[in-house]
Protein backbone atom coordinates (compact mmCIF):
# COMPACT_ATOMS: atom_id res chain seq x y z
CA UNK A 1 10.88 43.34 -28.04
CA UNK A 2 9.08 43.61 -25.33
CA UNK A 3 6.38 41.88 -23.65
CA UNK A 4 2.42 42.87 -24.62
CA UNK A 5 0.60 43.03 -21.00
CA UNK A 6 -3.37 42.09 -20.73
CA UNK A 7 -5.08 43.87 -18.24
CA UNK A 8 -8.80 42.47 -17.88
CA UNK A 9 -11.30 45.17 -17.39
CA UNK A 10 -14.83 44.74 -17.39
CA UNK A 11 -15.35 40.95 -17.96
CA UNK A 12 -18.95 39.38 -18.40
CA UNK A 13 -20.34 37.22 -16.15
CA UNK A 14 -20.52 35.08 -19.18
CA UNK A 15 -17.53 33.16 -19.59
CA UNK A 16 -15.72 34.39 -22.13
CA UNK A 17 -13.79 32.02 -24.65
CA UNK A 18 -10.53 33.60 -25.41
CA UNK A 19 -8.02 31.53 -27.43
CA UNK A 20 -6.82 34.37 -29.40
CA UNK A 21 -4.70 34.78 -26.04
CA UNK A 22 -1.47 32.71 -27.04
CA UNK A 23 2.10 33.86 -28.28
CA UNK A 24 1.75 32.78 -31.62
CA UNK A 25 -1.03 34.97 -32.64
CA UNK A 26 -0.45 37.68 -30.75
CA UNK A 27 3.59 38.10 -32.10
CA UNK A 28 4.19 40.52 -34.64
CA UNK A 29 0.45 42.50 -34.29
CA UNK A 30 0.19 46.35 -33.15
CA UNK A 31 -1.29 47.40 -29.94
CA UNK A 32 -4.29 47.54 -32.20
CA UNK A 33 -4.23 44.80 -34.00
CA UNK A 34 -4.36 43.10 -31.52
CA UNK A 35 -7.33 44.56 -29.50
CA UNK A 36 -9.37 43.86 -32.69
CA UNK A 37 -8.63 40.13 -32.21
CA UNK A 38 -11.67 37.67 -32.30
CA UNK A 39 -13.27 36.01 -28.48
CA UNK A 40 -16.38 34.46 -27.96
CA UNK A 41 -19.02 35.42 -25.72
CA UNK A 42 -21.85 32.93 -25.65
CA UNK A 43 -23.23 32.77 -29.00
CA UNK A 44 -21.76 36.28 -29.98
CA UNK A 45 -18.34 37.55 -31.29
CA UNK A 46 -16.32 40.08 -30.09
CA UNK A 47 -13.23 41.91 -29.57
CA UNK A 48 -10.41 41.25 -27.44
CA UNK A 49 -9.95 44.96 -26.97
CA UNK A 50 -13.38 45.01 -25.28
CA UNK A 51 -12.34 43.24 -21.92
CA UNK A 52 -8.48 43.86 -21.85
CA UNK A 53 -6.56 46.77 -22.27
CA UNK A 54 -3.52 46.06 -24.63
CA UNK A 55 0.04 47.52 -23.72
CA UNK A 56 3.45 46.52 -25.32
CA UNK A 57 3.83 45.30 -29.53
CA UNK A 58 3.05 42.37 -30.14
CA UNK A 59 5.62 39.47 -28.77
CA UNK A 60 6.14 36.05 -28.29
CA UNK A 61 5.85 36.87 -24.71
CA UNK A 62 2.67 37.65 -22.81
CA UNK A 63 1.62 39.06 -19.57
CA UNK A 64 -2.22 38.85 -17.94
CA UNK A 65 -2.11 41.61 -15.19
CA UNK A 66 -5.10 40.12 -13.08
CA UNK A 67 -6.87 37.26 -12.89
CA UNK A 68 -8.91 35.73 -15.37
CA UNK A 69 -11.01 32.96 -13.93
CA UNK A 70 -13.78 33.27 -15.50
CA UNK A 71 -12.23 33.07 -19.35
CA UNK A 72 -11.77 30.10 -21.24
CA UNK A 73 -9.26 28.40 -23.53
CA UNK A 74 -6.07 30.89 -22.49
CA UNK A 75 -2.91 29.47 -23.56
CA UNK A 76 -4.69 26.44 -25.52
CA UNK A 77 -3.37 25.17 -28.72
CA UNK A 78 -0.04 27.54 -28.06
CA UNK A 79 3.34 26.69 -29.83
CA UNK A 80 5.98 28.56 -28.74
CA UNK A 81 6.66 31.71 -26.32
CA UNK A 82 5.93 32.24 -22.51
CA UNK A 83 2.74 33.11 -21.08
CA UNK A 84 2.37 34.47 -17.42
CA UNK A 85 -1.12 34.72 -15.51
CA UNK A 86 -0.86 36.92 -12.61
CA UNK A 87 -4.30 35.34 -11.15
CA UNK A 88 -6.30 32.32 -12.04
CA UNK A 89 -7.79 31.15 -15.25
CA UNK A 90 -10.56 29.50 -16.56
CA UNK A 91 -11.36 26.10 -18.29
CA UNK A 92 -9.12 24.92 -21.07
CA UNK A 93 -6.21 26.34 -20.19
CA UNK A 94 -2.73 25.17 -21.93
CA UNK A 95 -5.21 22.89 -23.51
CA UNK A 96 -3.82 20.67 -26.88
CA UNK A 97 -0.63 22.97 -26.47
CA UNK A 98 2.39 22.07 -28.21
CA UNK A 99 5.28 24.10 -26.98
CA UNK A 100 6.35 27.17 -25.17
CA UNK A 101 5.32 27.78 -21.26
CA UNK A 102 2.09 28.81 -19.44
CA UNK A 103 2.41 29.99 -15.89
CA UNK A 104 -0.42 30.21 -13.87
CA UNK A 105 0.25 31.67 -10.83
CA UNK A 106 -3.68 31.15 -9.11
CA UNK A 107 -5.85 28.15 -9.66
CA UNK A 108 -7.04 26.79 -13.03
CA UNK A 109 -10.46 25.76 -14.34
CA UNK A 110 -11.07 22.22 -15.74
CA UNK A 111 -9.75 20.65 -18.46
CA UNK A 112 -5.90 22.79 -17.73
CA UNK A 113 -3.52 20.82 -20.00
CA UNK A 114 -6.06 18.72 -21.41
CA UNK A 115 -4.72 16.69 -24.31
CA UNK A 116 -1.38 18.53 -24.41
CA UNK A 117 1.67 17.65 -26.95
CA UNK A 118 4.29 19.52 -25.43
CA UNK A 119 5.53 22.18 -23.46
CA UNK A 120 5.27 23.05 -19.67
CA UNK A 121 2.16 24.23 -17.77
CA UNK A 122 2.90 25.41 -14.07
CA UNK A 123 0.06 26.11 -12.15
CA UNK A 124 0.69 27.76 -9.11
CA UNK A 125 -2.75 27.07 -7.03
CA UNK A 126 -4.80 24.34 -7.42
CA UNK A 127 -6.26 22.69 -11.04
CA UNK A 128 -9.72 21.65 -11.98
CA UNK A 129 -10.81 18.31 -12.96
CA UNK A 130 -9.85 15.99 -16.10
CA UNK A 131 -6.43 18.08 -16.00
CA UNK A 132 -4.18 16.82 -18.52
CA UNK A 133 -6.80 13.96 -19.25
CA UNK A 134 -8.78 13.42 -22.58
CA UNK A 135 -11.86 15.10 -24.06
CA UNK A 136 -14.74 12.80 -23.77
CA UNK A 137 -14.74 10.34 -27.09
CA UNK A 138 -11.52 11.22 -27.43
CA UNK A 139 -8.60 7.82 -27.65
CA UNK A 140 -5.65 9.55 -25.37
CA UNK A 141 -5.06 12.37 -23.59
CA UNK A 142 -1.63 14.18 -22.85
CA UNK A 143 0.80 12.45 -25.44
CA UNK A 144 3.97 15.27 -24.32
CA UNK A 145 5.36 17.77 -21.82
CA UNK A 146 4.87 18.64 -18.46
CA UNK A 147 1.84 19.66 -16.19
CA UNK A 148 3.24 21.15 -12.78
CA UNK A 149 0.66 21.84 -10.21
CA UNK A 150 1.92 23.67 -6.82
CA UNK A 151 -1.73 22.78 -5.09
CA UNK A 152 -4.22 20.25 -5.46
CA UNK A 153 -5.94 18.35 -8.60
CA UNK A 154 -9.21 17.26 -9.17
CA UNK A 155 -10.91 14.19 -10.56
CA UNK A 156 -9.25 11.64 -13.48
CA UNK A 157 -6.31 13.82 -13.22
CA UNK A 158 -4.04 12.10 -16.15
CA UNK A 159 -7.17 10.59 -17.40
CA UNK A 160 -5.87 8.38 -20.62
CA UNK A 161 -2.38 9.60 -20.69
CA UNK A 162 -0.29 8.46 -23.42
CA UNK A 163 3.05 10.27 -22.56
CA UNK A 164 4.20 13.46 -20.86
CA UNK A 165 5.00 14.03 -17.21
CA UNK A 166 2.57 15.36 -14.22
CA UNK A 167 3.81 15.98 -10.84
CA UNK A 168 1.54 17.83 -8.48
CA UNK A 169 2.36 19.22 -5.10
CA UNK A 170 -0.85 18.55 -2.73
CA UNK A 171 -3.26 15.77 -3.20
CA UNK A 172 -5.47 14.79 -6.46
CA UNK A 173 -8.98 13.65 -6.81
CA UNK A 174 -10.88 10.12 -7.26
CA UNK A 175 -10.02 8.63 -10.63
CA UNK A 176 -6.16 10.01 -11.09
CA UNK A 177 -4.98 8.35 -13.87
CA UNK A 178 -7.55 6.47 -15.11
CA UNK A 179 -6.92 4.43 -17.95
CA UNK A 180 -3.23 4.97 -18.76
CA UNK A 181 -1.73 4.10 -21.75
CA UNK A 182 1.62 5.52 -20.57
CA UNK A 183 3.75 8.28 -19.22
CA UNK A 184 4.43 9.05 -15.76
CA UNK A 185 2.52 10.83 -12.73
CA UNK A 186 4.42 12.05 -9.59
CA UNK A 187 1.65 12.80 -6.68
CA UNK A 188 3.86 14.02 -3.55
CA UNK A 189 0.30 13.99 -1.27
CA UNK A 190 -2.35 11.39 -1.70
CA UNK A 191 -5.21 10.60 -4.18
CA UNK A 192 -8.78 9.42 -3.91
CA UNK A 193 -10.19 6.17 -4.78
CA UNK A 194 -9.69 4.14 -7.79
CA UNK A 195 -6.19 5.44 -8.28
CA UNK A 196 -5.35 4.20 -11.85
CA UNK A 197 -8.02 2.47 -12.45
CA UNK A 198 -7.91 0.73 -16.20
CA UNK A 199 -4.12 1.41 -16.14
CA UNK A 200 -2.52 -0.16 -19.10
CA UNK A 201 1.07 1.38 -18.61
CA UNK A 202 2.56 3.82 -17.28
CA UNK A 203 4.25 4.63 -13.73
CA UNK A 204 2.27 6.41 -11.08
CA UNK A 205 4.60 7.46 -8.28
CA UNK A 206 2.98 8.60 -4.53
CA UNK A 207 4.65 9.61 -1.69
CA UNK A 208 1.38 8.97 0.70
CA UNK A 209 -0.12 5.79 0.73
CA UNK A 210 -3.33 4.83 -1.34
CA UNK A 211 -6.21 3.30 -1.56
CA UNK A 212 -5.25 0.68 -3.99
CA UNK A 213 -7.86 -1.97 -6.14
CA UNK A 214 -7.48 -5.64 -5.80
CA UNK A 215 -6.64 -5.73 -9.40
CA UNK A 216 -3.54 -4.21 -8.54
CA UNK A 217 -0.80 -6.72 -7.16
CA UNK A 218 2.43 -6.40 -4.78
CA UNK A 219 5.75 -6.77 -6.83
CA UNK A 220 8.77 -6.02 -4.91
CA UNK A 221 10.56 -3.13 -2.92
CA UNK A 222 12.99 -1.09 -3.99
CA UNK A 223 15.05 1.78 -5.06
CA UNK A 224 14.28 2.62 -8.88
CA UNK A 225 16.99 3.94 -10.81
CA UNK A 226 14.69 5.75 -13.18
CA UNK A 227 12.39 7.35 -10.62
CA UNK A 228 15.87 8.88 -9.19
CA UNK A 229 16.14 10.42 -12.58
CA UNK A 230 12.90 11.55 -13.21
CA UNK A 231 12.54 13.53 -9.37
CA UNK A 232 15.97 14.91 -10.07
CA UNK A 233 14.56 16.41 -13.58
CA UNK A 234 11.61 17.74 -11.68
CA UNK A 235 13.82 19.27 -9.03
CA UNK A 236 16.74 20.57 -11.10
CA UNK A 237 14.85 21.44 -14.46
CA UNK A 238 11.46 22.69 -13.00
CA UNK A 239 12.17 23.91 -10.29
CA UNK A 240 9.91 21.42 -8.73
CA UNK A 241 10.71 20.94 -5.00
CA UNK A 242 11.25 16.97 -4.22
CA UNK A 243 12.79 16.33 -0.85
CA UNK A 244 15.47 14.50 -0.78
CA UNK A 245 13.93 11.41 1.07
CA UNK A 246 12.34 10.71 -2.07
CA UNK A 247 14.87 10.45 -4.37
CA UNK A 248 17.12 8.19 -2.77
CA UNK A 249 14.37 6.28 -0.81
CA UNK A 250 12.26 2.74 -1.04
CA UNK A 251 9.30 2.47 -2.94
CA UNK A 252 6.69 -0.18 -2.86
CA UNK A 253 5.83 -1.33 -6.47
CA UNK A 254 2.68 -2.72 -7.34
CA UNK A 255 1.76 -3.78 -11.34
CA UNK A 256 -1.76 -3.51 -12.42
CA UNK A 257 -4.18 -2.76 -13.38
CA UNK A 258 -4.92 -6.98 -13.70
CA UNK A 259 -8.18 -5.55 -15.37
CA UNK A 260 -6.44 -4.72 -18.39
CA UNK A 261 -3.02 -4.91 -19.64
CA UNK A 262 -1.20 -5.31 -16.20
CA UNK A 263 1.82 -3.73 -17.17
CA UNK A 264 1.51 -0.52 -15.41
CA UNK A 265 3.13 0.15 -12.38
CA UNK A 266 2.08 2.09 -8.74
CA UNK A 267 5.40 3.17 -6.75
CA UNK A 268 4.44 3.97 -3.25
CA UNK A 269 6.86 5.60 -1.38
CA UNK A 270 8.29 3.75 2.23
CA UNK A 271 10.36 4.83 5.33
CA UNK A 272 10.97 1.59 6.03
């Protein structure tokens, strides 16, 4: 079968809200059926078929010919399938997904991978804020998968991350992985301040050094077995590129945050 292509034409200035745009329900629909498919434009509904041009049956794979920046919700909730965005999206992306893969191969809005169970998000440019972190009231945020970014991150990147794995390329935001319950963050440039602030658990890994709080406190250095693991599974899984310096080298490890449960853990990489 093959894959149904998206090309945006005419979009509002409006955001548009566009969840209909996932695998799931766009597999086994017509050409038609699925231009007639439901999006949200302020206050009004309309149809998909209105600001993309269809191509391809239905499929559990997807193609976005263009970039979509300003629409909303792409790829959220999705469960199976692959999704590929030629361009950037908008806010929500991947968000509360439970399987399948969304590539993004531009920058994504706030709120990318927000709350996510499973699957893998790459996001080629940069993401938003409060990526992979948890909707305001809400008790965690990512609880599964994995969140590749190839540029930067914004603020509480990770915010109240229960499980799941985020590795991002550049540097992230003030904030990054605030209040951690667990899971693990891999940020190969630097971070802003407060870095894991609340942490209860969890493991967030740097190779730069950081700004750390004074409820964090010096442990020990060394080689961790696990982190070995983990950078390998980035590299040789997802295709995430991890010098090897990294892998095999010294990190710094410092538990926190005293604040709360201490039993989280900073790893700061070392050449010495």
């Amino acid at each position: 079968m093959t894959a149904t292509v998206l090309t945006p034409l005419d979009l509002p200035r409006v955001p548009l809200e566009a969840e209909a745009i996932a695998p799931e329900r766009l597999a086994g629909r017509s050409e038609r059926e699925v231009a007639l498919l439901p999006v949200q434009i302020g206050n009004a509904t309309a149809q998909l078929g209105e600001f993309f041009r269809v191509r391809g049956a239905g499929s559990d794979e997807i193609r976005i010919d263009g970039d979509v920046s300003r629409v909303k919700g792409i790829g959220a909730g999705m469960t199976r399938g692959r999704l590929v965005v030629e361009g950037g999206v908008g806010m929500h992306a991947g968000a509360r997904m439970r399987g399948g893969e969304l590539v993004v191969m531009g920058d994504a809005g706030a709120w990318a991978g927000a709350e996510m169970v499973g699957g893998v998000l790459r996001i080629g440019g940069s993401a938003g804020d409060h990526a992979g972190a948890a909707y305001p009231g809400s008790r965690r945020g990512m609880t599964g998968g994995a969140l590749l970014v190839g540029g930067n991150a914004g603020r509480e990147l990770g915010g109240v991350m229960r499980r799941g794995l985020i590795a991002v390329r550049g540097s992230a935001g003030d904030y990054s992985g605030f209040n951690m319950i667990a899971g693990s963050i891999v940020l190969c440039g630097g971070a802003g301040r407060r870095t894991a602030a609340g942490m209860k658990r969890g493991s967030l890994v740097a190779f730069r050094s950081l700004e750390l709080l004074p409820t964090f406190r010096y442990a020990c250095t060394y080689r961790p077995e696990f982190l070995a693991l983990l950078l390998r599974t980035l590299r040789d899984l997802f295709g995430f590129a991890i010098d090897a310096r990294y892998v095999s080298g010294l990190y710094r490890r410092y538990s926190g945050d005293f604040a709360e449960l201490g039993r989280g853990e900073i790893l700061i990489w070392t050449s010495d």
